[in-house]
Protein backbone atom coordinates (compact mmCIF):
# COMPACT_ATOMS: atom_id res chain seq x y z
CA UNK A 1 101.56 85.76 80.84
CA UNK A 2 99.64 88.23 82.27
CA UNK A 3 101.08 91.80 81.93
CA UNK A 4 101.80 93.99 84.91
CA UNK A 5 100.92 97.51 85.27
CA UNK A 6 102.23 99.63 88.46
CA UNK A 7 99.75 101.81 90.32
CA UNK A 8 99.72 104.95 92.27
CA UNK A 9 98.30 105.01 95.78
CA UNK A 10 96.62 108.15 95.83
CA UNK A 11 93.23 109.94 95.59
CA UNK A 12 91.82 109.02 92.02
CA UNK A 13 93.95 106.02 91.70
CA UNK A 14 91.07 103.68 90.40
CA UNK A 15 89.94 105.66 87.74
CA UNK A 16 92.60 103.86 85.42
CA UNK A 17 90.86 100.50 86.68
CA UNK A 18 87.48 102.12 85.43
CA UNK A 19 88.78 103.66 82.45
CA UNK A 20 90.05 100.15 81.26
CA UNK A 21 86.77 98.79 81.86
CA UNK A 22 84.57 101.33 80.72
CA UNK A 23 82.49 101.56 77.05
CA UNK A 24 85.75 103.16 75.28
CA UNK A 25 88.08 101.76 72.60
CA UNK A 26 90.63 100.19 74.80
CA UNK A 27 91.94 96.65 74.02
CA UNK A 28 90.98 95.87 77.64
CA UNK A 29 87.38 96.66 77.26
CA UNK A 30 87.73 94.80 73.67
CA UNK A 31 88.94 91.80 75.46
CA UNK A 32 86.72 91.86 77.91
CA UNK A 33 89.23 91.55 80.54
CA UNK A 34 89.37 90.42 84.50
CA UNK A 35 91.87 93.16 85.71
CA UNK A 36 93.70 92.16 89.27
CA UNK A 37 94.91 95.16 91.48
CA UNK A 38 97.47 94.34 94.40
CA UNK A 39 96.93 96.95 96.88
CA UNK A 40 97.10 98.04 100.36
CA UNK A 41 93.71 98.56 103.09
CA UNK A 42 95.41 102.53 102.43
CA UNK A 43 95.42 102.31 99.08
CA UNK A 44 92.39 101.05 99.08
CA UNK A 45 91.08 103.68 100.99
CA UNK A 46 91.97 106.29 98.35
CA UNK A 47 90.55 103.99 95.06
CA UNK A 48 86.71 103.31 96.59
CA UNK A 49 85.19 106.97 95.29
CA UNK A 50 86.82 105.85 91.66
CA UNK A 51 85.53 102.23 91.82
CA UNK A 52 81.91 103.56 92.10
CA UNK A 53 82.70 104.58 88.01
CA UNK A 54 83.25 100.96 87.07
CA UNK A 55 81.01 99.67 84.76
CA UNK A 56 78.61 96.82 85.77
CA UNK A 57 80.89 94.00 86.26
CA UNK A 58 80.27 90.57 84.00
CA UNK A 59 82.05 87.18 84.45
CA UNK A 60 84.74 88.19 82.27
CA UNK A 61 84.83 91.82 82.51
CA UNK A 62 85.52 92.82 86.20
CA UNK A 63 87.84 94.05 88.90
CA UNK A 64 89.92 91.89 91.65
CA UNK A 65 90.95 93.69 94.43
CA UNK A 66 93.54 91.62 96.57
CA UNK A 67 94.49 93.64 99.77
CA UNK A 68 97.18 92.69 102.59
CA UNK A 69 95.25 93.72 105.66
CA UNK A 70 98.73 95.07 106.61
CA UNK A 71 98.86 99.28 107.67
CA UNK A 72 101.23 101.43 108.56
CA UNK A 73 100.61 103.13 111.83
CA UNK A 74 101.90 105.32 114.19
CA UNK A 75 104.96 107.45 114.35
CA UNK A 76 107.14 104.79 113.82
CA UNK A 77 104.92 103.11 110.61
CA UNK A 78 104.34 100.05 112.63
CA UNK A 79 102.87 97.21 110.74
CA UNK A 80 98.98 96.58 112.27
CA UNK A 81 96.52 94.11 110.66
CA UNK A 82 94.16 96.99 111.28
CA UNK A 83 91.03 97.96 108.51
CA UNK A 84 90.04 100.99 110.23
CA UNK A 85 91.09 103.65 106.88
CA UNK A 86 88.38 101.18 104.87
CA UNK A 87 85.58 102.14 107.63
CA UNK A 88 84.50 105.38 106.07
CA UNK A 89 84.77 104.35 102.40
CA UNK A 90 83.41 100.71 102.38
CA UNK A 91 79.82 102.03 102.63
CA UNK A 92 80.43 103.76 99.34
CA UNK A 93 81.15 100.77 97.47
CA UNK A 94 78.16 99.92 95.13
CA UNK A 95 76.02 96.49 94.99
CA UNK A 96 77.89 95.02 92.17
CA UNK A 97 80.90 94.37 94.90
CA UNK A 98 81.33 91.23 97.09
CA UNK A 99 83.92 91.77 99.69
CA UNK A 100 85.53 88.53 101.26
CA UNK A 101 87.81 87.96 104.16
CA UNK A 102 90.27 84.93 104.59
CA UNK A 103 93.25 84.05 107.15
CA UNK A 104 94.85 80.70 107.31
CA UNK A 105 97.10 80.56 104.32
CA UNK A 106 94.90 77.53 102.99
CA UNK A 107 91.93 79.45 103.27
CA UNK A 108 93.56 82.83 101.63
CA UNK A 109 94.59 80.58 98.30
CA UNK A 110 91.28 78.90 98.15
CA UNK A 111 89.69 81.97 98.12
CA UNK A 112 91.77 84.09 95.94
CA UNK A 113 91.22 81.32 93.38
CA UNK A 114 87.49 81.19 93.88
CA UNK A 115 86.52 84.85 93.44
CA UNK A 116 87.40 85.07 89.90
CA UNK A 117 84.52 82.30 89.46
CA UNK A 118 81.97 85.26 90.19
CA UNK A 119 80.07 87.84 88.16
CA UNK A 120 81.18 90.69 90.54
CA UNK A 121 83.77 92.94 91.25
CA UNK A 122 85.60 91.56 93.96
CA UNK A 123 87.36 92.65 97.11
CA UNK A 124 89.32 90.02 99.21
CA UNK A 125 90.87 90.83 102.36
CA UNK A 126 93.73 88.41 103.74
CA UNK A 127 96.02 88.08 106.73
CA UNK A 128 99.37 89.01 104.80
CA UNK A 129 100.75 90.60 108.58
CA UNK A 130 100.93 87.05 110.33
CA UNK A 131 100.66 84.51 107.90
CA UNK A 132 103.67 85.52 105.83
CA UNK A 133 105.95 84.56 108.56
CA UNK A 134 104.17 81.02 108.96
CA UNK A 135 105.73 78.25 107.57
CA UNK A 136 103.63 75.01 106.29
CA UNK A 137 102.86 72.81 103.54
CA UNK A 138 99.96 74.54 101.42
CA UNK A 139 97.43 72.40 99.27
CA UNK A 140 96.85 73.72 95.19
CA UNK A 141 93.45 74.69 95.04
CA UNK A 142 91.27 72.43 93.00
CA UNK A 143 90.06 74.69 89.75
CA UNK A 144 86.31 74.72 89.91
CA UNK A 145 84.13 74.04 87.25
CA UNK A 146 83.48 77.12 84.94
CA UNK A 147 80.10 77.92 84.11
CA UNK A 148 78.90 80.55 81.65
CA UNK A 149 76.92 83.03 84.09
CA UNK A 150 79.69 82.39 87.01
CA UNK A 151 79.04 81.00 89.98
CA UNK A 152 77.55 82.29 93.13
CA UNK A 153 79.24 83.55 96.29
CA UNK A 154 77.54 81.07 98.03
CA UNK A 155 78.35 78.37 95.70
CA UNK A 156 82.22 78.96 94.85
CA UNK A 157 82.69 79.32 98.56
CA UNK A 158 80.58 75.68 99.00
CA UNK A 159 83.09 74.04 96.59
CA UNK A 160 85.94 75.48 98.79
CA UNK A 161 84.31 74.01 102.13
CA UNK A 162 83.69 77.11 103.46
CA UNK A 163 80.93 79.49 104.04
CA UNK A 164 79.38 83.38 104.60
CA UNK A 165 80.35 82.46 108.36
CA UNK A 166 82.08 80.49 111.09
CA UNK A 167 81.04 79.80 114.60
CA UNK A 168 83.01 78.25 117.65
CA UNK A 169 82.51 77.77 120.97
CA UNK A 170 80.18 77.08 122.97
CA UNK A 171 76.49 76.09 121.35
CA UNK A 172 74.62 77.32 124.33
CA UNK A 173 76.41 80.34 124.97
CA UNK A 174 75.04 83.26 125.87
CA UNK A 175 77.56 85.70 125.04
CA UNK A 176 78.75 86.05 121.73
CA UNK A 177 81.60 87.57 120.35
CA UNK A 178 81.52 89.20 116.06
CA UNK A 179 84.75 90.01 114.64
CA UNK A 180 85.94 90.30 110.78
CA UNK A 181 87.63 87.01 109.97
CA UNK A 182 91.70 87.71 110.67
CA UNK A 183 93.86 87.37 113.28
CA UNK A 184 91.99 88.97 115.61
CA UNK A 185 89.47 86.46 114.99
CA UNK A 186 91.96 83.29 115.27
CA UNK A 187 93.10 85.06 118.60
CA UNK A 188 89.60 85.06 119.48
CA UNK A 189 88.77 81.39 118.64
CA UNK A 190 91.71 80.47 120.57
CA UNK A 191 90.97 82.10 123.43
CA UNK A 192 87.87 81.51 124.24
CA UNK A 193 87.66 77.61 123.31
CA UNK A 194 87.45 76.44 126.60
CA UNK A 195 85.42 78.80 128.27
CA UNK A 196 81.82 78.28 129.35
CA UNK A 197 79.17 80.31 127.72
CA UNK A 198 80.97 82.36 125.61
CA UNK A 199 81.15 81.79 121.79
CA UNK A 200 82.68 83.40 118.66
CA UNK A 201 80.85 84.36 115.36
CA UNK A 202 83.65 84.95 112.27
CA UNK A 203 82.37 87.16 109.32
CA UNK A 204 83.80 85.80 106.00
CA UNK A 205 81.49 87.90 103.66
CA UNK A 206 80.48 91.18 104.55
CA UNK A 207 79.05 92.03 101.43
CA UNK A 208 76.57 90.92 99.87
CA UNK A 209 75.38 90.56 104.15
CA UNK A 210 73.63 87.11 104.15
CA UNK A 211 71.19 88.00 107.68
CA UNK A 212 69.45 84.82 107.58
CA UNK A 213 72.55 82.41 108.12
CA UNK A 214 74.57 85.02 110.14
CA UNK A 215 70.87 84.40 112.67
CA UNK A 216 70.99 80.59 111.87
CA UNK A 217 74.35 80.47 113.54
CA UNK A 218 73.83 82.42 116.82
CA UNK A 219 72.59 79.87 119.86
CA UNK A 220 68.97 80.14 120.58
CA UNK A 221 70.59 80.73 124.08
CA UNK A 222 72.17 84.39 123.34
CA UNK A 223 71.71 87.01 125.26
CA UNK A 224 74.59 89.54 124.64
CA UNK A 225 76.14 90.27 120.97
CA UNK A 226 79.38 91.93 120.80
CA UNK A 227 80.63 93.34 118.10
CA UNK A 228 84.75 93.86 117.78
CA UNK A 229 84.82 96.79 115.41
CA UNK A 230 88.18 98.13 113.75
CA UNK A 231 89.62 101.39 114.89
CA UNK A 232 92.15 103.98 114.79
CA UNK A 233 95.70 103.24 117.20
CA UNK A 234 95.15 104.34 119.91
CA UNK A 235 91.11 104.82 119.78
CA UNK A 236 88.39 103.07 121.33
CA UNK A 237 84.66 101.98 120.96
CA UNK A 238 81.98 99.82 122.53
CA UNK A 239 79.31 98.68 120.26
């Protein structure tokens, strides 16, 4: 029942998202409305400078962003599961935002559900460029319980079985791979399951950055971190 408004990806493009939020006499504002925007990591791209105009954000008066990590690159606007256009903007967001990464198609419902259970804008980030060609039987999300104030990141995640982080591998490796929970991080997990001393640390939330559990999960037996950082085709960088 919800109505359906197309957007514009271009420079300025969030400002309508703020506008319907802001302290003005629209019926959104009125309402008190939880406004979802479909875009892409591009589009994206272009909307952060707006978003930093939305008001504070309240249980019921907020802003979903659910993004396909699925670009256009190249000459030949090849699909890529790449973030790299969101590198230079997602340091503008402000505090009020909680960004979220899921893959498994499980996981990306579960999420998507459980985000609109917090007092924040929202960004979540999930595999659309492999997932949509898996086929599998997917489990309804269970509705949590709605609270006045919202629930925590921490806590809506909890009910979901999942948390700020995932770790596999070895437990007494001492090199450890970090990469942004996607494909690349699946690959990753794969990969590297049967191979001594090496382990994998998945980032679900990068914002708000939760530094005591993403230390609670590294082995006491680390010695190297590596950290897989998005970049532009054809680019590379060692962190």
């Amino acid at each position: 029942a919800a109505p359906v408004i197309s957007l514009q990806t271009r420079a300025g493009a969030g400002l309508s998202l703020a506008g319907r939020l802001s302290q003005s006499t629209t019926k959104d504002r009125e309402k008190r409305s939880v406004l979802t925007a479909y875009t892409t990591p591009i589009g994206l791209a272009s909307m952060i400078p707006s978003l930093m105009h939305l008001p504070p954000p309240t249980l019921d008066s907020k802003v979903v962003l659910q993004v396909p990590t699925s670009t256009a690159v190249g000459e030949k606007f090849t699909l890529s599961p790449t973030l790299a256009s969101l590198n230079p903007a997602l340091t503008l967001l402000p505090d009020n935002f909680a960004v979220v990464l899921s893959s498994t198609p499980q996981e990306q419902v579960d999420i998507a559900s459980a985000v609109y259970h917090l007092p924040s804008h929202v960004i979540h980030l999930f595999d659309h460029y492999s997932t949509s060609r898996e086929i599998g039987p997917l489990s309804i999300p269970t509705p949590l319980v709605k609270t006045p104030a919202g629930m925590s990141i921490t806590e809506a995640l909890r009910e979901k079985g999942y948390g700020f982080f995932d770790y596999a591998g070895n437990r007494a490796a001492s090199t450890v791979i970090v990469v942004l929970n996607g494909p690349l991080a699946l690959s990753i997990k794969a990969s590297i399951s049967n191979v001594p001393g090496v382990g994998v640390l998945v980032v679900r939330v990068l914002r708000p950055w939760d530094e005591a559990a993403f230390k609670a999960l590294l082995p006491s037996t680390v010695k190297r971190v590596h950290v897989v950082e998005d970049v532009p085709l054809g680019s590379a960088r060692g962190i």
